[in-house]
N, C-alpha and C. Protein backbone atom coordinates (compact mmCIF):
# COMPACT_ATOMS: atom_id res chain seq x y z
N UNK A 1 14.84 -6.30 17.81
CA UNK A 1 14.83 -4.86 17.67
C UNK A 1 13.43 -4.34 17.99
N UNK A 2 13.80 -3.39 18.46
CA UNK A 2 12.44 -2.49 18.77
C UNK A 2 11.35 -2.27 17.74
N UNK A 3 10.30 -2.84 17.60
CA UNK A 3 9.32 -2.42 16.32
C UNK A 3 8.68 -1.08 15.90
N UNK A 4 8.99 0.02 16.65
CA UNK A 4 8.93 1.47 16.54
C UNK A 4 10.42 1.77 15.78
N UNK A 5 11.30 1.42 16.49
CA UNK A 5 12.80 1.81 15.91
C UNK A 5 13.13 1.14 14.49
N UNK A 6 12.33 -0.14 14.33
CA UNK A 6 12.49 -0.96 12.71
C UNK A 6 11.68 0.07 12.22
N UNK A 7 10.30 0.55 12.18
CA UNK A 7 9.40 1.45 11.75
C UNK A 7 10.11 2.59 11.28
N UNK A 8 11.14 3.34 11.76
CA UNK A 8 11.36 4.49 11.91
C UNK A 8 12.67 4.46 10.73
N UNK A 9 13.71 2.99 11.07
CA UNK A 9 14.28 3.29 9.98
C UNK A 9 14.06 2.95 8.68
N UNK A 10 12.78 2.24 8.34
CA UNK A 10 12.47 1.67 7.19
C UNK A 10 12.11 3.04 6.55
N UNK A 11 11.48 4.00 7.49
CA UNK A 11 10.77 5.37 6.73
C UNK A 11 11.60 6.05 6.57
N UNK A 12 13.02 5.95 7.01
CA UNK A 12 14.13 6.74 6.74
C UNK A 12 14.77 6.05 5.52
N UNK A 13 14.99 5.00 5.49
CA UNK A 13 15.38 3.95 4.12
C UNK A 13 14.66 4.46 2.88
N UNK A 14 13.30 4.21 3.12
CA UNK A 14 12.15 4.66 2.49
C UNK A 14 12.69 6.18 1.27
N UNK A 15 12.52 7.01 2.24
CA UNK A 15 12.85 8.90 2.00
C UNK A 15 14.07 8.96 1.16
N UNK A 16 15.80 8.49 1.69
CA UNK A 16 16.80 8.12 0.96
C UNK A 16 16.14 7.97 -0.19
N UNK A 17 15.87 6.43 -0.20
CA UNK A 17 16.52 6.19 -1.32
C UNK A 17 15.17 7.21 -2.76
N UNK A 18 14.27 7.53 -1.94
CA UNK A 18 12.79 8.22 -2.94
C UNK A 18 14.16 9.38 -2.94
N UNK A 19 14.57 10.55 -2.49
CA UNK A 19 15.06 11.58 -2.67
C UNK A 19 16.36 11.72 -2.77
N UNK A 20 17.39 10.30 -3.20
CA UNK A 20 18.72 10.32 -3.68
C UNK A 20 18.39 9.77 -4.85
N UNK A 21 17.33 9.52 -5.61
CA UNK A 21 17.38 9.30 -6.85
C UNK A 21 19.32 9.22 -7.67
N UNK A 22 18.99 8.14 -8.57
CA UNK A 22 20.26 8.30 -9.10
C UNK A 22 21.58 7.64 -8.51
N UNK A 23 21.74 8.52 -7.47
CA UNK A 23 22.89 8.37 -6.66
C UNK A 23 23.23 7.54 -5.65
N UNK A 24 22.05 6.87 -5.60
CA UNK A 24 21.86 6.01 -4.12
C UNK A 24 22.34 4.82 -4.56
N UNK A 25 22.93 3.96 -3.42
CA UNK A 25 22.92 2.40 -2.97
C UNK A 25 22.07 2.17 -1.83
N UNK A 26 22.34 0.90 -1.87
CA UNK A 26 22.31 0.13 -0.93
C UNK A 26 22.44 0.03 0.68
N UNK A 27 23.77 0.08 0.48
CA UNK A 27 24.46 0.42 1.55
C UNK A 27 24.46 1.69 2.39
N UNK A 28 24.15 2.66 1.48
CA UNK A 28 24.47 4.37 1.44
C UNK A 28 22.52 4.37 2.34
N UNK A 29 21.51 3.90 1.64
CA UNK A 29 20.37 3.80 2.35
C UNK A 29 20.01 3.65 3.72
N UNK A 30 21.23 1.97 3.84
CA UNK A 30 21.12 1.55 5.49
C UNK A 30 21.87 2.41 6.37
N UNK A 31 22.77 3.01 5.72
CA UNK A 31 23.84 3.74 6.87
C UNK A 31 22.77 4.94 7.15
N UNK A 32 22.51 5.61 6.15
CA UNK A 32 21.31 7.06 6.66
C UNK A 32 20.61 6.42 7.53
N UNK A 33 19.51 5.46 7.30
CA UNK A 33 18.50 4.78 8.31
C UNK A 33 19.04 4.53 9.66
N UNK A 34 20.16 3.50 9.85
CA UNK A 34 21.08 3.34 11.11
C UNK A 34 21.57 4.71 11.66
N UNK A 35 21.66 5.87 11.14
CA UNK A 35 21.73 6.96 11.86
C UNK A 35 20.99 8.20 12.09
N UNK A 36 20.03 7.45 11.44
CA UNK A 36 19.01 8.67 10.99
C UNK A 36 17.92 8.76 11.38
N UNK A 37 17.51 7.40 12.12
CA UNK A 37 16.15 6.81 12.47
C UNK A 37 14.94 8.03 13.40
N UNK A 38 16.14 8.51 14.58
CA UNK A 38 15.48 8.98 15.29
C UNK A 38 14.81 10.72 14.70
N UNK A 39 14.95 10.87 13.41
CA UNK A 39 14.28 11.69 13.05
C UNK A 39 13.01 11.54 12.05
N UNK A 40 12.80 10.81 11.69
CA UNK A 40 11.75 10.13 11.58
C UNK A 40 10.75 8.94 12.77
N UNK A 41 10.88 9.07 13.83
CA UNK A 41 9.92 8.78 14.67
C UNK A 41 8.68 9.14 14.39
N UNK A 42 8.67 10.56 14.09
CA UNK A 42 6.79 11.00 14.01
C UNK A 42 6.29 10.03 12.67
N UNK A 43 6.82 9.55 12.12
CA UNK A 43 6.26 8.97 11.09
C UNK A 43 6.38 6.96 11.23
N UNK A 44 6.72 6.92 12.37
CA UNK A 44 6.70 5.80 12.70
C UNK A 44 5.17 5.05 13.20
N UNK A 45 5.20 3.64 13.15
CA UNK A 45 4.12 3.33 13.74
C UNK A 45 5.02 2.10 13.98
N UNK A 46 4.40 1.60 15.10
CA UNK A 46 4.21 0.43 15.90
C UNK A 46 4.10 -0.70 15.53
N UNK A 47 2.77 -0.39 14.30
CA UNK A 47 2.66 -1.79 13.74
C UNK A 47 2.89 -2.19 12.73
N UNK A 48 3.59 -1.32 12.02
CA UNK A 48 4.05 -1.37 10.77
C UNK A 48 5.86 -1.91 11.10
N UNK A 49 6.33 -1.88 12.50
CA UNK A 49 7.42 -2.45 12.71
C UNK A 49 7.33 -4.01 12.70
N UNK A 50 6.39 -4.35 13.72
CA UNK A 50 5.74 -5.75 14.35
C UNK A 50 5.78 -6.41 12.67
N UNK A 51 4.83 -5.55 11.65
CA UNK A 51 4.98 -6.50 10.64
C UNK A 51 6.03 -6.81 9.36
N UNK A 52 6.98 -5.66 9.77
CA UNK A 52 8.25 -5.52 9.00
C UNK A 52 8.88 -6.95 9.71
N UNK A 53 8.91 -7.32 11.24
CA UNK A 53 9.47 -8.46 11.76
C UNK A 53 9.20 -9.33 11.59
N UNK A 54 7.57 -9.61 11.27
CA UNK A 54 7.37 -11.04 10.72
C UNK A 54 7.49 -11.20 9.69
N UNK A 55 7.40 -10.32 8.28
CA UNK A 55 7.80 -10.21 6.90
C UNK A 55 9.47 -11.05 6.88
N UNK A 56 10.75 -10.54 8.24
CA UNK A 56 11.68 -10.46 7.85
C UNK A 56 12.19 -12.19 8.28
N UNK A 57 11.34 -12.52 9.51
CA UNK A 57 11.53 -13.36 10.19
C UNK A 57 11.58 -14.74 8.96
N UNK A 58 12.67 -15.47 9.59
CA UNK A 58 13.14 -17.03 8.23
C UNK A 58 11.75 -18.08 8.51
N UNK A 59 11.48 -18.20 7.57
CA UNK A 59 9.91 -19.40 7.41
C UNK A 59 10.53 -20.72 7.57
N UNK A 60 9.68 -21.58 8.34
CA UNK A 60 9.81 -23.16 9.02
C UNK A 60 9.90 -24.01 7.36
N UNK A 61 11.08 -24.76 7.60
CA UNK A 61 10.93 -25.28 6.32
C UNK A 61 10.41 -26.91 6.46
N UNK A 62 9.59 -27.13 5.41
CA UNK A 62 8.52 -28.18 5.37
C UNK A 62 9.79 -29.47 5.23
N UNK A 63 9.35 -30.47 6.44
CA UNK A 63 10.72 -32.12 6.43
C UNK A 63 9.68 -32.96 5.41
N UNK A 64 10.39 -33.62 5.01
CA UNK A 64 10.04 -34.80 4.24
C UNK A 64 9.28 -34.63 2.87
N UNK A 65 8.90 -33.46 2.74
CA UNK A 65 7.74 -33.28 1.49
C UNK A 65 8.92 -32.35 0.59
N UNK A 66 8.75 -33.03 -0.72
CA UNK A 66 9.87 -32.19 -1.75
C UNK A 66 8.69 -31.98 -2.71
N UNK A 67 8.55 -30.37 -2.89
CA UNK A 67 7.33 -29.91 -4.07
C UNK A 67 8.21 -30.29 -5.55
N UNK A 68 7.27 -30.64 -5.91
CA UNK A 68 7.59 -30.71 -7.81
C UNK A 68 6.12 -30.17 -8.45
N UNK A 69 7.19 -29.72 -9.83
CA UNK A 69 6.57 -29.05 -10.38
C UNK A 69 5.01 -29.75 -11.26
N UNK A 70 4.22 -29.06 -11.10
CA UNK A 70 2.36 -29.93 -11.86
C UNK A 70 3.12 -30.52 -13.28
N UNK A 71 2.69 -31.90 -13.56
CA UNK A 71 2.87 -32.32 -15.07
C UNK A 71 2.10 -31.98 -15.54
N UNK A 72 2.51 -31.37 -17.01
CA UNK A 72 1.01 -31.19 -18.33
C UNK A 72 0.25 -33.03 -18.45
N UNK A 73 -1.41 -31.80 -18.08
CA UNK A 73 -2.24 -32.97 -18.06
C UNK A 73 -2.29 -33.01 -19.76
N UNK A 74 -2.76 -34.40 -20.34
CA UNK A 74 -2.77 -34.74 -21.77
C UNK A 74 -4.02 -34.03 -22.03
N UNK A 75 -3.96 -33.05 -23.08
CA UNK A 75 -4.82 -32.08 -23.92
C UNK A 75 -4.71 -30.60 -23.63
N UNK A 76 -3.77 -30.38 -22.79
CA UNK A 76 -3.89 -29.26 -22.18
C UNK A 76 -2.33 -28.42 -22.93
N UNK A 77 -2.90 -27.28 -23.35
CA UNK A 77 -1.41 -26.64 -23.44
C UNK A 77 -0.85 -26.36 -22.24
N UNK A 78 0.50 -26.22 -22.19
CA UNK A 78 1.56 -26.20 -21.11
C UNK A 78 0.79 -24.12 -21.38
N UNK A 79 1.22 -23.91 -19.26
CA UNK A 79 1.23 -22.85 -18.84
C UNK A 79 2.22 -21.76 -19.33
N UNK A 80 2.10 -20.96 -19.56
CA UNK A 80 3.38 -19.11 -19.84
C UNK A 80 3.76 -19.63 -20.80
């Protein structure tokens, strides 16, 4: 997708759901944005799309290494 046109409907997503207070979904958000985009252009930027795409984009998942969780070192109270 175009990173001006992601820009444009996030600021339309954005507006919804700030000024349907209450009443809003989800769904009801994306449909305004998907039709709504092109009126919010002036408030679009460029690069605020570019980084909505890498925000959205799926992360490389690490082969062979399985994280576990830190053991309590002896003397230490356990964390939270």
């Amino acid at each position: 997708m175009n990173p001006l046109k992601l820009s444009a409907q996030f600021a339309a997503y954005v507006w919804y759901t700030e000024v349907r207070q209450g009443t809003r979904t989800h769904g009801e958000a994306l449909r305004f944005a998907k039709h709504n985009w092109m009126t919010f252009l002036p408030a679009a930027d460029d690069g605020w799309g570019k980084l909505l795409k890498r925000v959205a984009r799926p992360r490389r998942v690490e082969t062979g290494r399985v994280r576990r969780p830190m053991r309590e070192v002896e003397g230490m109270a356990p964390v939270g």
